[in-house]
C-alpha atoms as a PDB file:
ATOM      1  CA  UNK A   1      43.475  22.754  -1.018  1.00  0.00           C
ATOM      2  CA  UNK A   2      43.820  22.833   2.804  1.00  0.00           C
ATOM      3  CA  UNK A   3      45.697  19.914   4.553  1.00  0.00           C
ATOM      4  CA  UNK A   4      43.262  18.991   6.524  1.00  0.00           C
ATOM      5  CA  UNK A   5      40.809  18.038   3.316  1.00  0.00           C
ATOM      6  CA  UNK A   6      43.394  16.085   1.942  1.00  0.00           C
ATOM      7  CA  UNK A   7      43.490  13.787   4.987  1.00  0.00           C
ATOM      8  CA  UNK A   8      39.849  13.690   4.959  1.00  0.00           C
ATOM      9  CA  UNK A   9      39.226  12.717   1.577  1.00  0.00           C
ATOM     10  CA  UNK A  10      42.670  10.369   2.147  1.00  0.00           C
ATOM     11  CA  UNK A  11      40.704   8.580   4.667  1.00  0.00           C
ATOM     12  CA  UNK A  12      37.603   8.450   2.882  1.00  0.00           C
ATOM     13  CA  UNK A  13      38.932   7.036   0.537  1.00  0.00           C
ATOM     14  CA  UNK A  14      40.898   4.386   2.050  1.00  0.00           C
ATOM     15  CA  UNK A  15      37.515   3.887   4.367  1.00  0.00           C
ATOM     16  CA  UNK A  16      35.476   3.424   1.243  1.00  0.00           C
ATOM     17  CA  UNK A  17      38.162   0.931  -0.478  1.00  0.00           C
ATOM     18  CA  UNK A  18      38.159  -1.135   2.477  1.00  0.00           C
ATOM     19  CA  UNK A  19      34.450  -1.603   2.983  1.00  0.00           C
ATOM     20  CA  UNK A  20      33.931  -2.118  -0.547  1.00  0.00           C
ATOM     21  CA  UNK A  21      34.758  -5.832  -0.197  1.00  0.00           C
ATOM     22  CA  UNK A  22      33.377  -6.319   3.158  1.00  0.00           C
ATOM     23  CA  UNK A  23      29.942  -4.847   2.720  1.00  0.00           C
ATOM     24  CA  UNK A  24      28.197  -5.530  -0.545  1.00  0.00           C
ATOM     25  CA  UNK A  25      24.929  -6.699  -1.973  1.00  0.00           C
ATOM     26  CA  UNK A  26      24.304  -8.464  -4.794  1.00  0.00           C
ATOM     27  CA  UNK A  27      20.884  -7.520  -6.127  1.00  0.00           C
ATOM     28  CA  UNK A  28      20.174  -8.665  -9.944  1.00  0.00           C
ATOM     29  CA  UNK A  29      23.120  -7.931 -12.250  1.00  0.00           C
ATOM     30  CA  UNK A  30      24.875  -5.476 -10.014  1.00  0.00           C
ATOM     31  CA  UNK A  31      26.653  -5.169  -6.925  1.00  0.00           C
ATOM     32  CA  UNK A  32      25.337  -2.701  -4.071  1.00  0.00           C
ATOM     33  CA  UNK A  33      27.951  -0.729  -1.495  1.00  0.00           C
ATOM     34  CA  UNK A  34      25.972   0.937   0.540  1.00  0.00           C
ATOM     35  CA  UNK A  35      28.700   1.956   2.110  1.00  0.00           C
ATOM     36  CA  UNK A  36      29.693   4.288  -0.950  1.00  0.00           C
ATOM     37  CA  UNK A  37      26.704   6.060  -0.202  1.00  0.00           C
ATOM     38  CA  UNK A  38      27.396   6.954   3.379  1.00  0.00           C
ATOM     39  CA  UNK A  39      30.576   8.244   2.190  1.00  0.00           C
ATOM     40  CA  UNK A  40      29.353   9.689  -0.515  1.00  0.00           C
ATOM     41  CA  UNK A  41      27.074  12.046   1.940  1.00  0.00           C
ATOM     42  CA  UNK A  42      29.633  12.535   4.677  1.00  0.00           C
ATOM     43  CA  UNK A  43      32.173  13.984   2.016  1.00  0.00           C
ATOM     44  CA  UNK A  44      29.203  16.038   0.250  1.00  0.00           C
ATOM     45  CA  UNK A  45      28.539  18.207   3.454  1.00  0.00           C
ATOM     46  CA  UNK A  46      32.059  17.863   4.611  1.00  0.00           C
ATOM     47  CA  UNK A  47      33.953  18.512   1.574  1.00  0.00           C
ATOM     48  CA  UNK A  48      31.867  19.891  -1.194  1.00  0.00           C
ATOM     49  CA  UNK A  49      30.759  18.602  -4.529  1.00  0.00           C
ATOM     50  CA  UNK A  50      33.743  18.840  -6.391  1.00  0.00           C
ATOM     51  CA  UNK A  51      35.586  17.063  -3.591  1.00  0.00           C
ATOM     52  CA  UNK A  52      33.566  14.364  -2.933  1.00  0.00           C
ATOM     53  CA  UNK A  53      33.294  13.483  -6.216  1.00  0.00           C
ATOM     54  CA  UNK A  54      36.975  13.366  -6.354  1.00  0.00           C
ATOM     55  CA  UNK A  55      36.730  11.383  -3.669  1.00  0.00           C
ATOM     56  CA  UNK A  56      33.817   8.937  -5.099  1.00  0.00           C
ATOM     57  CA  UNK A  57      35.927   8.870  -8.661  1.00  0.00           C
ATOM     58  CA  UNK A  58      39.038   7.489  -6.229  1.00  0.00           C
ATOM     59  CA  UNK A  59      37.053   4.677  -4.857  1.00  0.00           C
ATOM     60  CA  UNK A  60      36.017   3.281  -7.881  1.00  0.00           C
ATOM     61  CA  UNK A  61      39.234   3.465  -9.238  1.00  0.00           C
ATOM     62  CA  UNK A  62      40.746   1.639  -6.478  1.00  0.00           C
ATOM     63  CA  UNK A  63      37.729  -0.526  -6.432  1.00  0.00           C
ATOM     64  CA  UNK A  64      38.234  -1.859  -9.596  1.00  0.00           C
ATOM     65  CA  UNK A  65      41.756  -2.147  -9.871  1.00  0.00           C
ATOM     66  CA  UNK A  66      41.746  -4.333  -7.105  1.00  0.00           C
ATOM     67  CA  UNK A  67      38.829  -6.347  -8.513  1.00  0.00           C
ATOM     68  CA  UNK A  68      36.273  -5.820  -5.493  1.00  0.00           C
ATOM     69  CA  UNK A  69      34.109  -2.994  -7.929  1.00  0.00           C
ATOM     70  CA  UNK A  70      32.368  -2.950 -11.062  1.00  0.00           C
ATOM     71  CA  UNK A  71      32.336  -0.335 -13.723  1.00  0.00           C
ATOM     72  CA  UNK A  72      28.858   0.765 -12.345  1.00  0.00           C
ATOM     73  CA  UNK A  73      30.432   2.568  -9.160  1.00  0.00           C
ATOM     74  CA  UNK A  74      31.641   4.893 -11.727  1.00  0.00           C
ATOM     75  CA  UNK A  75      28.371   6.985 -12.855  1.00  0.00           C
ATOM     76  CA  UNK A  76      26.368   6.112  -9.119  1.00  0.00           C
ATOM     77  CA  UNK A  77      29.094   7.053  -7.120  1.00  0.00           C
ATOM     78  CA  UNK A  78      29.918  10.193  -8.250  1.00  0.00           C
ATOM     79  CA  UNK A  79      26.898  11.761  -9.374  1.00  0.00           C
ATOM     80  CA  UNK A  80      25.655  10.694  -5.936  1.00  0.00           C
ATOM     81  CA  UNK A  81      28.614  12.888  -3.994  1.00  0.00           C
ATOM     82  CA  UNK A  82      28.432  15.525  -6.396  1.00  0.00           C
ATOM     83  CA  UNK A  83      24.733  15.780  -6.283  1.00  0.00           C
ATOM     84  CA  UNK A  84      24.618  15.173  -2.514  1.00  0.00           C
ATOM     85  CA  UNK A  85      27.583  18.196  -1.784  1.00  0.00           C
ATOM     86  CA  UNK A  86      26.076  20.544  -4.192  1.00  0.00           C
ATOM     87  CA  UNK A  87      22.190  20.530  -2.646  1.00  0.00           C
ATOM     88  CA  UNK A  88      24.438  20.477   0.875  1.00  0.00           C
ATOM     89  CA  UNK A  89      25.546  23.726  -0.490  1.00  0.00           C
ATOM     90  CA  UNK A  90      22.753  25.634  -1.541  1.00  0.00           C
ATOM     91  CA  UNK A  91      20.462  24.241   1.200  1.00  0.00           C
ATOM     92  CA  UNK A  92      22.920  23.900   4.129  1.00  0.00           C
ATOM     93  CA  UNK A  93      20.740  21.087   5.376  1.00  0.00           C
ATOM     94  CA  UNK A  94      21.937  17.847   6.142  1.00  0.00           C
ATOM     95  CA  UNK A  95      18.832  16.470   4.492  1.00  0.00           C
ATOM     96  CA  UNK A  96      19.425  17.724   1.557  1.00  0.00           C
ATOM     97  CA  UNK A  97      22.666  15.903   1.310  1.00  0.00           C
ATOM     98  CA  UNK A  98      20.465  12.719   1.944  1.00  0.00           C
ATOM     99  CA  UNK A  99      18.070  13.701  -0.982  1.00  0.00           C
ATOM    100  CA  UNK A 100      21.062  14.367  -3.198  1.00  0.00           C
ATOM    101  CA  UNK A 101      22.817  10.900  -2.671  1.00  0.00           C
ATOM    102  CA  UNK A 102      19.428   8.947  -3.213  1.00  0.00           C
ATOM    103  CA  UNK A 103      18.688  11.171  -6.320  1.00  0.00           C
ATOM    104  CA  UNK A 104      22.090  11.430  -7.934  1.00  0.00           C
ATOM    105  CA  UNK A 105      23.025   7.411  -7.105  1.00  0.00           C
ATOM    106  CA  UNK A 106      19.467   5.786  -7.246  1.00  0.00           C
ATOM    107  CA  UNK A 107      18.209   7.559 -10.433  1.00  0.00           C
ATOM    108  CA  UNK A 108      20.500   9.332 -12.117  1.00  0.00           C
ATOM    109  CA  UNK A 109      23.532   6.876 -11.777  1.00  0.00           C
ATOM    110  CA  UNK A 110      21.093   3.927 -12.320  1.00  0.00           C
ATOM    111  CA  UNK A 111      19.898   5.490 -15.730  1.00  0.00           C
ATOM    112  CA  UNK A 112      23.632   6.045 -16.727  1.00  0.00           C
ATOM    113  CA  UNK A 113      24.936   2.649 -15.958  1.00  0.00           C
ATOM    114  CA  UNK A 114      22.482   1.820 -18.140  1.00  0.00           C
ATOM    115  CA  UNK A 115      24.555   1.858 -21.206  1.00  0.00           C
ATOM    116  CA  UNK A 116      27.573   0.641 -19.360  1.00  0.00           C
ATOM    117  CA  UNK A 117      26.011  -2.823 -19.099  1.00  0.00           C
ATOM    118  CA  UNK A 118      24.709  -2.900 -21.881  1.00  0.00           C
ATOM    119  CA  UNK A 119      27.277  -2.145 -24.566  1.00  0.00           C
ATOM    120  CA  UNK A 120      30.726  -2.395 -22.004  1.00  0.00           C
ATOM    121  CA  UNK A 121      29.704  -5.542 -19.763  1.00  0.00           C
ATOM    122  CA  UNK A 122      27.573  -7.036 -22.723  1.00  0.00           C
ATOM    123  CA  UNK A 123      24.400  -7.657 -20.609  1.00  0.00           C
ATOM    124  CA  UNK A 124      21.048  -7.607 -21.366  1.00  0.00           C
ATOM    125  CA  UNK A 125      19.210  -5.227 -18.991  1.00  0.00           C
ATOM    126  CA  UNK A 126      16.448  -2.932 -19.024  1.00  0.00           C
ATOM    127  CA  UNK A 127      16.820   0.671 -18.813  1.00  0.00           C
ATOM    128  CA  UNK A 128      15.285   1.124 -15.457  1.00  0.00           C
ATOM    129  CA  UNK A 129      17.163  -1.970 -14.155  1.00  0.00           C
ATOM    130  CA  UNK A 130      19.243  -0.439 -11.977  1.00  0.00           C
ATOM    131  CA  UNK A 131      17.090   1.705 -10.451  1.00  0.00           C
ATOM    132  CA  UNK A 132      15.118  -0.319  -7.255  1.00  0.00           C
ATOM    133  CA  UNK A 133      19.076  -1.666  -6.269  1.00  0.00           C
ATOM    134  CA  UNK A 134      20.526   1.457  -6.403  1.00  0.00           C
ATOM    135  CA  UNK A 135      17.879   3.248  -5.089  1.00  0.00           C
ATOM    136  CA  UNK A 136      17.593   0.918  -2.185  1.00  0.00           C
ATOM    137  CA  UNK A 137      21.252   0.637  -1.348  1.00  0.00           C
ATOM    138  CA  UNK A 138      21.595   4.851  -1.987  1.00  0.00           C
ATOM    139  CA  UNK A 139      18.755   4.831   0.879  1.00  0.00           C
ATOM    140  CA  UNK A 140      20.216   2.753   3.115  1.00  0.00           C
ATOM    141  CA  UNK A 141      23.913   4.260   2.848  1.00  0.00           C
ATOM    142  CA  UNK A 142      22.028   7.807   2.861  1.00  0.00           C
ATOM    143  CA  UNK A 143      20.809   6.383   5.953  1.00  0.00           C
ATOM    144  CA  UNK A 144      24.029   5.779   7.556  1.00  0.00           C
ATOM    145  CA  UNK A 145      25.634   9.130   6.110  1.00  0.00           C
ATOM    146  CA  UNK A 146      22.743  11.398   8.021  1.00  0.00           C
ATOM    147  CA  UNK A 147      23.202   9.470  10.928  1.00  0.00           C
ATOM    148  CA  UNK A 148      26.881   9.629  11.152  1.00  0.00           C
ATOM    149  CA  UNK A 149      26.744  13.672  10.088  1.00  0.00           C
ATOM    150  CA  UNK A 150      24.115  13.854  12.637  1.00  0.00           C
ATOM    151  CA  UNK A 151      26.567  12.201  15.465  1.00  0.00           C
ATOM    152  CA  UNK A 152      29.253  14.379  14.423  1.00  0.00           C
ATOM    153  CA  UNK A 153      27.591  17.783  14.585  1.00  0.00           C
ATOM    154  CA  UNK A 154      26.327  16.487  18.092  1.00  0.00           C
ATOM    155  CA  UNK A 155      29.406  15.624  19.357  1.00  0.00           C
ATOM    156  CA  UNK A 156      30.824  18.943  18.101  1.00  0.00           C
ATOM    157  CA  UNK A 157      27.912  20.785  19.844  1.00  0.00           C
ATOM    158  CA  UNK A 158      28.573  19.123  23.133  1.00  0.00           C
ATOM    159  CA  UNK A 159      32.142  20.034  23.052  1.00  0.00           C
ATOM    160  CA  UNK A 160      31.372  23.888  22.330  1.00  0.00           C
ATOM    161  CA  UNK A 161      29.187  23.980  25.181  1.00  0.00           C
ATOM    162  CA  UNK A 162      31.885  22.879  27.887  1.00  0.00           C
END
């Protein structure tokens, strides 16, 4: 692994660790970060799959040792990066990385936290309970990602051109 993706994910990491506390929603039973999601969409087209889901499985680690997480970051987060660097991959579209965050976090990781609620946390939920918060805050981080991907491939375009 190059250097240089080690101090990216590194600072992803500590970026998402930071935020987690400072920008949350509580919707229902569960907590929202949409700020996991941006990250989760920056690392998928920056990093890869594998890599962001490294980095997603490091955040929630860190997230819940230091008690500002839940064990539902867990399945969202990093089917979200995985799912949002792998469609990055065969696509090479930013977009797709967009779709794969809102797909892998809002359904996919909603479904699968399903179980952790239920028979970890001890709540009473729904199976589809999960799946308007995530999918809401996996939209709006999604949002953020694209928009920060899309400010960092213009910058680098500008620079090229001087």
């Amino acid at each position: 692994m190059k250097t240089k993706n080690i101090s990216l994910m590194a600072m992803l990491i500590a970026l998402g660790t930071i935020t987690a506390h400072i920008v949350s929603i509580p919707v229902g039973v569960a907590r929202v970060f949409p700020m996991q999601h941006a990250i989760n969409v920056v690392a998928g087209v920056l990093l890869g799959p594998v890599n962001a889901g490294i980095v997603a499985l490091l955040i929630a680690v860190l997230r819940n040792l230091l008690g500002v997480g839940s064990l539902l970051a867990f399945p969202g987060g990093i089917i979200g990066a995985v799912l949002a660097g792998y469609l990055y991959r065969v696509k090479r579209r930013e977009s797709y990385a967009f779709i794969g965050e809102i797909i892998g976090t809002g359904i996919f990781g909603a479904l699968l936290s399903y179980p952790i609620a239920k028979y970890v946390l001890g709540q009473e939920v729904l199976v589809y309970a999960f799946i308007i918060p995530f999918g809401l805050s996996s939209l709006a981080g999604a949002i953020i990602g694209y928009l920060v991907l899309r400010m960092l491939t213009g910058a680098g375009r500008r620079e090229n051109t001087k």
